[in-house]
Protein backbone atom coordinates (compact mmCIF):
# COMPACT_ATOMS: atom_id res chain seq x y z
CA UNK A 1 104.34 118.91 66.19
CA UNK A 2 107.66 118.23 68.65
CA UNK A 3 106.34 121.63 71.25
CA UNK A 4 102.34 120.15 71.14
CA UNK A 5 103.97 116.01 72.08
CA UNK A 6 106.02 117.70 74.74
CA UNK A 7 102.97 119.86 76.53
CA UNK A 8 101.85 116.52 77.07
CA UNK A 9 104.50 114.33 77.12
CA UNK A 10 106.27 116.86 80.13
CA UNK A 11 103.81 117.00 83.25
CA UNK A 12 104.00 112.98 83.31
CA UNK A 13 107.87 113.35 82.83
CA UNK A 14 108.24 115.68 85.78
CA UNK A 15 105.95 113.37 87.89
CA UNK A 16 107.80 110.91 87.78
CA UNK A 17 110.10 112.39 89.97
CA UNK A 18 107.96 115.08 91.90
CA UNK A 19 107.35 113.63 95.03
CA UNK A 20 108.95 110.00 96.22
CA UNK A 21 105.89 108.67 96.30
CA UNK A 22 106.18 105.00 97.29
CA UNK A 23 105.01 102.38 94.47
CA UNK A 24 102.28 100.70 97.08
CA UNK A 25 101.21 104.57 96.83
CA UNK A 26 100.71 104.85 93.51
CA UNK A 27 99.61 101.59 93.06
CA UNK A 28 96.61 101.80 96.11
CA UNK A 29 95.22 104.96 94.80
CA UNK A 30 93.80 102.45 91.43
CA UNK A 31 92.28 100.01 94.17
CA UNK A 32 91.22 102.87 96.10
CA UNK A 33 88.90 104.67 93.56
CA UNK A 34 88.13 101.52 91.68
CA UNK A 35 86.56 100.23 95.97
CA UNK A 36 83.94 102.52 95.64
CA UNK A 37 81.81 101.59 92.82
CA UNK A 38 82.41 98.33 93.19
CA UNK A 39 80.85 98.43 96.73
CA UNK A 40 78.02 100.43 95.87
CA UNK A 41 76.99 98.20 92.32
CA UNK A 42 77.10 95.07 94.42
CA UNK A 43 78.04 91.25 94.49
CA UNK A 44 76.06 91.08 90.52
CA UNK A 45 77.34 90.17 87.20
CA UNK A 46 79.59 92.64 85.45
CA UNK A 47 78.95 94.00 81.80
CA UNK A 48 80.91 96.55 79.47
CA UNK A 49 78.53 99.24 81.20
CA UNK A 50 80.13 98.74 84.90
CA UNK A 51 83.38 98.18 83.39
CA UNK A 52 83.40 101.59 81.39
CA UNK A 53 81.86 103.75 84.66
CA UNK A 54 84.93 102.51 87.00
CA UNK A 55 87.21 102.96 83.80
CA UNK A 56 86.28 106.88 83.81
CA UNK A 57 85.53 106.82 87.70
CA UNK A 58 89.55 106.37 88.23
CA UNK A 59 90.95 108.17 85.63
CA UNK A 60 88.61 111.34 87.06
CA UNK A 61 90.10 110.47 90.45
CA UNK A 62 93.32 109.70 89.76
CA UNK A 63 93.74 112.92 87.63
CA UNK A 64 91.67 114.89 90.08
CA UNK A 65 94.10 113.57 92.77
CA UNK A 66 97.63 114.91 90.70
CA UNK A 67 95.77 118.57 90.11
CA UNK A 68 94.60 118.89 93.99
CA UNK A 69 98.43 117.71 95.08
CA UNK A 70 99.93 120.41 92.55
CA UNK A 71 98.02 122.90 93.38
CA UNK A 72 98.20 122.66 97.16
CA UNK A 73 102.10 122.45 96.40
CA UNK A 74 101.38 126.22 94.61
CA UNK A 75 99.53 127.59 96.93
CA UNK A 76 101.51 126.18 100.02
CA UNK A 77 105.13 127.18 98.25
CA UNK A 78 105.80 129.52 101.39
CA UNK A 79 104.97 127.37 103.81
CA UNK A 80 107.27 124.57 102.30
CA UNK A 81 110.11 126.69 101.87
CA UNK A 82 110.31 126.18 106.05
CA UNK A 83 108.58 122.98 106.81
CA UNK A 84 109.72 121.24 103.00
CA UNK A 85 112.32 122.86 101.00
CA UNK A 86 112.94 119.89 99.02
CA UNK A 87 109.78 119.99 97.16
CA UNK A 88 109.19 121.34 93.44
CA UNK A 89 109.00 124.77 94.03
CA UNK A 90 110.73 125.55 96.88
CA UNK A 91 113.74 123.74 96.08
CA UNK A 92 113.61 125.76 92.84
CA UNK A 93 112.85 122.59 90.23
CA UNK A 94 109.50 124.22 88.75
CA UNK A 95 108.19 127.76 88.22
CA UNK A 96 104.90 128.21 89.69
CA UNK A 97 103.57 128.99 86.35
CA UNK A 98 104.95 125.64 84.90
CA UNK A 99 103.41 123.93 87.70
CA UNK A 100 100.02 125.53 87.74
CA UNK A 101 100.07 124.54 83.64
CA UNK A 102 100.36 121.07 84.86
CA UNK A 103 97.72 121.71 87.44
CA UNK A 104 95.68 122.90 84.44
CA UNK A 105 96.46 120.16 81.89
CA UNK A 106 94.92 117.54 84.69
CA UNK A 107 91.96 119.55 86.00
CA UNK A 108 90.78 119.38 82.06
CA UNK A 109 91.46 115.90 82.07
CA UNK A 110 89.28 115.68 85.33
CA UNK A 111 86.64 117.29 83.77
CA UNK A 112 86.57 115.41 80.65
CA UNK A 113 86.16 112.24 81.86
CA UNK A 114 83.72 113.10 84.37
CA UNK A 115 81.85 114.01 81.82
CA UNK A 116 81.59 110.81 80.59
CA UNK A 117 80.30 109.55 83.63
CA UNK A 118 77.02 111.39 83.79
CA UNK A 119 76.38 115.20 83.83
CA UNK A 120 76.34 114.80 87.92
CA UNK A 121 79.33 113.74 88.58
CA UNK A 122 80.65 116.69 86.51
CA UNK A 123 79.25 118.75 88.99
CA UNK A 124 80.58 117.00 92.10
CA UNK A 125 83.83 117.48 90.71
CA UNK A 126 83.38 121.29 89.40
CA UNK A 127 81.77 121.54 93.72
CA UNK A 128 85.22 119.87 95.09
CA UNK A 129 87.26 121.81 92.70
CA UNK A 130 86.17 125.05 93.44
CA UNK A 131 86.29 124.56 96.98
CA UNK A 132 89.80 123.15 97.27
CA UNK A 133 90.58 126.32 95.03
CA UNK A 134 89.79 129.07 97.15
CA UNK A 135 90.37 127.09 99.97
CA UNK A 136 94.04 126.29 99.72
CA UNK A 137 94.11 129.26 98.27
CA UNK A 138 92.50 132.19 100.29
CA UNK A 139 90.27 130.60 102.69
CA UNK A 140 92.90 128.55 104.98
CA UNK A 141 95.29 131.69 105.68
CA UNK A 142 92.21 133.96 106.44
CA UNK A 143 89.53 132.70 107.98
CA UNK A 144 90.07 132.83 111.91
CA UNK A 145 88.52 130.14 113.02
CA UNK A 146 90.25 127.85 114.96
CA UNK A 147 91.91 124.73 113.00
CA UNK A 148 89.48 125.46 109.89
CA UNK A 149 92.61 124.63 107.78
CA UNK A 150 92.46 120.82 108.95
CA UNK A 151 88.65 120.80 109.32
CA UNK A 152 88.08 121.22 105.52
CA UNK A 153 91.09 119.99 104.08
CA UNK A 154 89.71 116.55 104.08
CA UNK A 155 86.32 117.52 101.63
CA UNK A 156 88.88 116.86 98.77
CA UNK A 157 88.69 112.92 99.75
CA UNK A 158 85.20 112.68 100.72
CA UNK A 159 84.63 113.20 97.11
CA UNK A 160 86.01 109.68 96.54
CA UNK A 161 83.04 108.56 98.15
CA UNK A 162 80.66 110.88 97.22
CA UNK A 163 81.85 110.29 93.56
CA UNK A 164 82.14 106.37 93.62
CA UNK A 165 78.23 106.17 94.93
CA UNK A 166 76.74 108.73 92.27
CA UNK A 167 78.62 107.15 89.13
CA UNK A 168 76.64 104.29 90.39
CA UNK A 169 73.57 106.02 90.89
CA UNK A 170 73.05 107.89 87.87
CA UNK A 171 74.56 105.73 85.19
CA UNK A 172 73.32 102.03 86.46
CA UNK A 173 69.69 101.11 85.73
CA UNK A 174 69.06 98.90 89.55
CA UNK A 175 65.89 98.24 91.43
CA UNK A 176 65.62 101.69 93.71
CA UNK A 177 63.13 103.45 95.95
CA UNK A 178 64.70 106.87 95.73
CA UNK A 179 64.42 108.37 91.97
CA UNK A 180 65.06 112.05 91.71
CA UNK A 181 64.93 112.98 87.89
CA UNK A 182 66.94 116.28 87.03
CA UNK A 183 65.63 116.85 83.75
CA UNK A 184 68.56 117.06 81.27
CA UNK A 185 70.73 116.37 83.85
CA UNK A 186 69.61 112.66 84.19
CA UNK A 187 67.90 110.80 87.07
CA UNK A 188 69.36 109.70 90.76
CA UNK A 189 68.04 106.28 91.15
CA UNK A 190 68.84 104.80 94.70
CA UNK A 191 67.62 103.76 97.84
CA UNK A 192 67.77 103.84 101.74
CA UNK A 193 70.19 101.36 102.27
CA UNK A 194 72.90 102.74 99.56
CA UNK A 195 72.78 106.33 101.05
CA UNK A 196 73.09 105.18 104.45
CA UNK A 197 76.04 103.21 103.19
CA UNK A 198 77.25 106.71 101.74
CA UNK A 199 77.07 108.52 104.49
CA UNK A 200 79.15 106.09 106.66
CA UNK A 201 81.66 106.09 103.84
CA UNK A 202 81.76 109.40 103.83
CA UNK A 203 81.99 110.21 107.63
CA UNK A 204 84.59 106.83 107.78
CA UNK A 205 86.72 108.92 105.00
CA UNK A 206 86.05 112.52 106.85
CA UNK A 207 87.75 111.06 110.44
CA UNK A 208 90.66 109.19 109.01
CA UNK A 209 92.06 111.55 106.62
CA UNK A 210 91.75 114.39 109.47
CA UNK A 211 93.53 112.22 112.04
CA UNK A 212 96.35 111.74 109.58
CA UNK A 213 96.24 115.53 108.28
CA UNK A 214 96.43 116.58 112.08
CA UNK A 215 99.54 114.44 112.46
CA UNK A 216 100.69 116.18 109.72
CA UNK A 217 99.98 119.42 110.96
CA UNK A 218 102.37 118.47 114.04
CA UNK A 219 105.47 118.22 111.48
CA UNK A 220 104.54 121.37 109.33
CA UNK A 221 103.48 123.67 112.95
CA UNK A 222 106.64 126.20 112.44
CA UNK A 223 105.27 126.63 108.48
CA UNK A 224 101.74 127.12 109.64
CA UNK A 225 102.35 129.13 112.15
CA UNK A 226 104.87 131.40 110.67
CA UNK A 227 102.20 131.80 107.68
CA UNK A 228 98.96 132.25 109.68
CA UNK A 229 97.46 128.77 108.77
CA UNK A 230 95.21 127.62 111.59
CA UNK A 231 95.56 123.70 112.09
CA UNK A 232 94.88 121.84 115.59
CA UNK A 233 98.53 122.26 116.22
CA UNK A 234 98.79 125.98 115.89
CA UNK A 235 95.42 126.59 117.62
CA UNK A 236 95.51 124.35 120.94
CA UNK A 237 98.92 123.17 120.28
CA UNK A 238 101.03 120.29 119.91
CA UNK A 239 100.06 117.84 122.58
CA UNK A 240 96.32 118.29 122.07
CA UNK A 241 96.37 117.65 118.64
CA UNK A 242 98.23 114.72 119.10
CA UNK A 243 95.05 113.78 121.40
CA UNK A 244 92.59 114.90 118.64
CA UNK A 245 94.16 112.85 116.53
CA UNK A 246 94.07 109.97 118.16
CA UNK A 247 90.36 110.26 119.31
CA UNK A 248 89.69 110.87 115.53
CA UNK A 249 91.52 107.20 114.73
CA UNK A 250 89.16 105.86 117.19
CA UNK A 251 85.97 106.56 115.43
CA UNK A 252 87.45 105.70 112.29
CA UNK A 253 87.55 102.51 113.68
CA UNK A 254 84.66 101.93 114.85
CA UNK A 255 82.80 103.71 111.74
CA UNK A 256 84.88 100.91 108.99
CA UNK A 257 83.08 98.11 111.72
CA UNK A 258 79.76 100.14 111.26
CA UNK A 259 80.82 100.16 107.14
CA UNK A 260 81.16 95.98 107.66
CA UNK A 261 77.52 95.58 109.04
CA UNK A 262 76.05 98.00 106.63
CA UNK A 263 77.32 96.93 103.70
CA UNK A 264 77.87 93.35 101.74
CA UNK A 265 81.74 93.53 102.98
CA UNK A 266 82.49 90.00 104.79
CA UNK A 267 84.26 89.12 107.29
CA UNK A 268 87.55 88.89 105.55
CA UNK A 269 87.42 92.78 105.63
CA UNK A 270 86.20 92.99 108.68
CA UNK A 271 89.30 91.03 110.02
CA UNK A 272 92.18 92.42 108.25
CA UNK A 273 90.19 95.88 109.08
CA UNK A 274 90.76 95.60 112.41
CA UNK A 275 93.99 94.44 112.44
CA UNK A 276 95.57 97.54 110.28
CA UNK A 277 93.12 99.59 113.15
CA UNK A 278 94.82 98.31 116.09
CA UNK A 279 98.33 98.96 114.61
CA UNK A 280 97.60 102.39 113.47
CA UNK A 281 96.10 102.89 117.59
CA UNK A 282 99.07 101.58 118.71
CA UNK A 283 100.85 104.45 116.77
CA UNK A 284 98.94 106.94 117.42
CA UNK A 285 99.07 106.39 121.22
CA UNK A 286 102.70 106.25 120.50
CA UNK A 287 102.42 109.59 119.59
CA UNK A 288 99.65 110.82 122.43
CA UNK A 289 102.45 109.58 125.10
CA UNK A 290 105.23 111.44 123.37
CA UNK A 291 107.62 114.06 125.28
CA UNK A 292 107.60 117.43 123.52
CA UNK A 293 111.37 116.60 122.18
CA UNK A 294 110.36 113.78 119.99
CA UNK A 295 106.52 114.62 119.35
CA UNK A 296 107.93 115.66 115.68
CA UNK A 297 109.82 112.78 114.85
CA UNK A 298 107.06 110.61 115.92
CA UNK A 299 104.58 112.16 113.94
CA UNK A 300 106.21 112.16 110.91
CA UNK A 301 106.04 108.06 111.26
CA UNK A 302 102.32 108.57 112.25
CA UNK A 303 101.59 110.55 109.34
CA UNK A 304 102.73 108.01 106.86
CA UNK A 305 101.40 105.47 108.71
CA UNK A 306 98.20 106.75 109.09
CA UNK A 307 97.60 108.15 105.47
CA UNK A 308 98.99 104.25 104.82
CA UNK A 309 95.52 102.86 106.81
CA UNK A 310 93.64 105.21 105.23
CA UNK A 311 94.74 103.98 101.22
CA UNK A 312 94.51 100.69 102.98
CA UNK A 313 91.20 100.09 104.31
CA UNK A 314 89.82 101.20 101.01
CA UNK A 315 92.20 98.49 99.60
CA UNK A 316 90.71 95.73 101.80
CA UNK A 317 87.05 97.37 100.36
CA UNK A 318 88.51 96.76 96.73
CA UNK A 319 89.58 92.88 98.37
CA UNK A 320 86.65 91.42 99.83
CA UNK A 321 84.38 92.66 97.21
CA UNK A 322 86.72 91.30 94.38
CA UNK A 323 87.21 87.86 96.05
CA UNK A 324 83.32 87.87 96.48
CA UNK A 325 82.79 88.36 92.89
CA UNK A 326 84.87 85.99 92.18
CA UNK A 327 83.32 83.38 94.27
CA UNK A 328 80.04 83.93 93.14
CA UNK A 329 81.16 83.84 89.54
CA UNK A 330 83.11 80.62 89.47
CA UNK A 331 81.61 78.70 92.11
């Protein structure tokens, strides 16, 4: 009975000191993947139905989220050992068999609760799983093309989107003017308006994790390089990506405004939206300006800061939706 307690007991023991991942971190991921069916069920009264679907939503995130970290951390041990020899593996803490069983243990998890969602959203996740598989494993080391490593890394969090709108969709009976049945799959039951809102989520997600994974790509360019990973950095160099980057904060800017007027988010997102926008610009441009000396050092305090607006805005999402509930329940 002890060895079955400890399977389970041990991958959330060793998290706990994996990575120093700030508490705000930790903490923002919950309001992150509980933002996005909230925004796509509406300002409307909230039963045990709702509450259950963002229950499961985050925990299939969240867990989906620990087994896409892990395995990147596997599959991007040799890269680490140059660019950061203090993680797991590198530094020698874990076996990569260890830490693939703990990649396992919360891909299952994953899969279960997804599950319980609806049958489609157990597909969306099986889709983003075996993508982020065989790309951080195979694809992203051998496929020529210039940057593809940092123009598909970021699929793994479009799925938050993606995800948030279809637990919606198929589990929520809602007036709708799209209805694609499936057969024993279930039924899509939307509209216009909701997959427009989607698709700006989506695209508002695609250019803000890629100008932070760019930035990244700055600080890990002697790993990458040395390892045949093609990122922005490695294939035009540093200075350009720095100036991809930066034009890739810009229209995530303006695409959270265009999420503001097509969605029921007031202007108390809106505000505080542009606020964290200009600060991460400022940043950035920090960065765009930098001599070739310092370009690392300053991108390593864009990175965090920009993967910080990125947890953010979704946090402001979670905010003005939450305070507009409660308005229109209590007053």
């Amino acid at each position: 009975m002890g060895s079955k307690n400890s399977f389970f007991i041990s991958p959330l023991k060793f998290l706990s000191h994996w990575r120093s991942l700030p508490p705000y971190e930790i903490i923002s991921y919950i309001f992150m993947y509980v933002s996005v069916p909230m925004l796509a069920y509406g300002i409307q009264l909230y039963n045990m139905n709702i509450i259950r679907v963002i229950i499961f939503t985050v925990i299939t995130l969240y867990t989906g989220f620990f087994a896409a970290l892990i395995w990147n951390d596997i599959t991007d041990a040799d890269i680490d050992s140059v660019a950061h020899p203090d993680r797991p593996i590198p530094s020698g803490r874990i076996s990569k068999k260890k830490f693939f069983a703990i990649a396992f243990f919360f891909t299952a998890l994953m899969l279960f609760f997804a599950s319980l969602v609806s049958p489609i959203c157990l597909i969306i996740v099986c889709i983003a799983a075996f993508f982020v598989t065989f790309h951080d494993k195979y694809l992203k080391k051998r496929i020529k093309i210039p940057a593809y490593s940092e123009i598909f890394t970021p699929v793994q969090w479009v799925v938050v989107a993606v995800f948030g709108f279809f637990a919606i969709w198929t589990t929520i009976p809602r007036d709708y003017s799209v209805a694609i049945d499936l057969s024993f799959l279930g039924a899509i039951n939307t509209n216009k308006d909701a997959i427009i809102q989607m698709i700006v989520l989506v695209l508002f997600t695609y250019f803000t994790v890629n100008a932070h994974d760019i930035v990244e790509g700055i600080v890990d360019e002697e790993g990458d390089k040395k390892h045949g990973v093609r990122t922005y950095a490695t294939s035009f160099g540093e200075k350009n990506a720095a100036r991809v980057s930066f034009v890739w904060f810009l229209i995530s800017g303006i695409l959270g405004i265009i999420l503001f007027y097509t969605t029921i988010l007031s202007f108390v997102f809106l505000v505080l939206f542009i606020i964290l926008w200009l600060y991460i610009m400022f940043y950035s441009y920090k960065l765009l300006k930098s001599d070739k000396k310092d370009i690392k050092k300053i991108s390593v305090i864009v990175g965090r800061k920009g993967f910080d607006y990125f947890l953010f805005s979704f946090n402001l999402i979670f905010l003005d939706v939450l305070i507009q509930i409660i308005i229109t329940t209590f007053y």
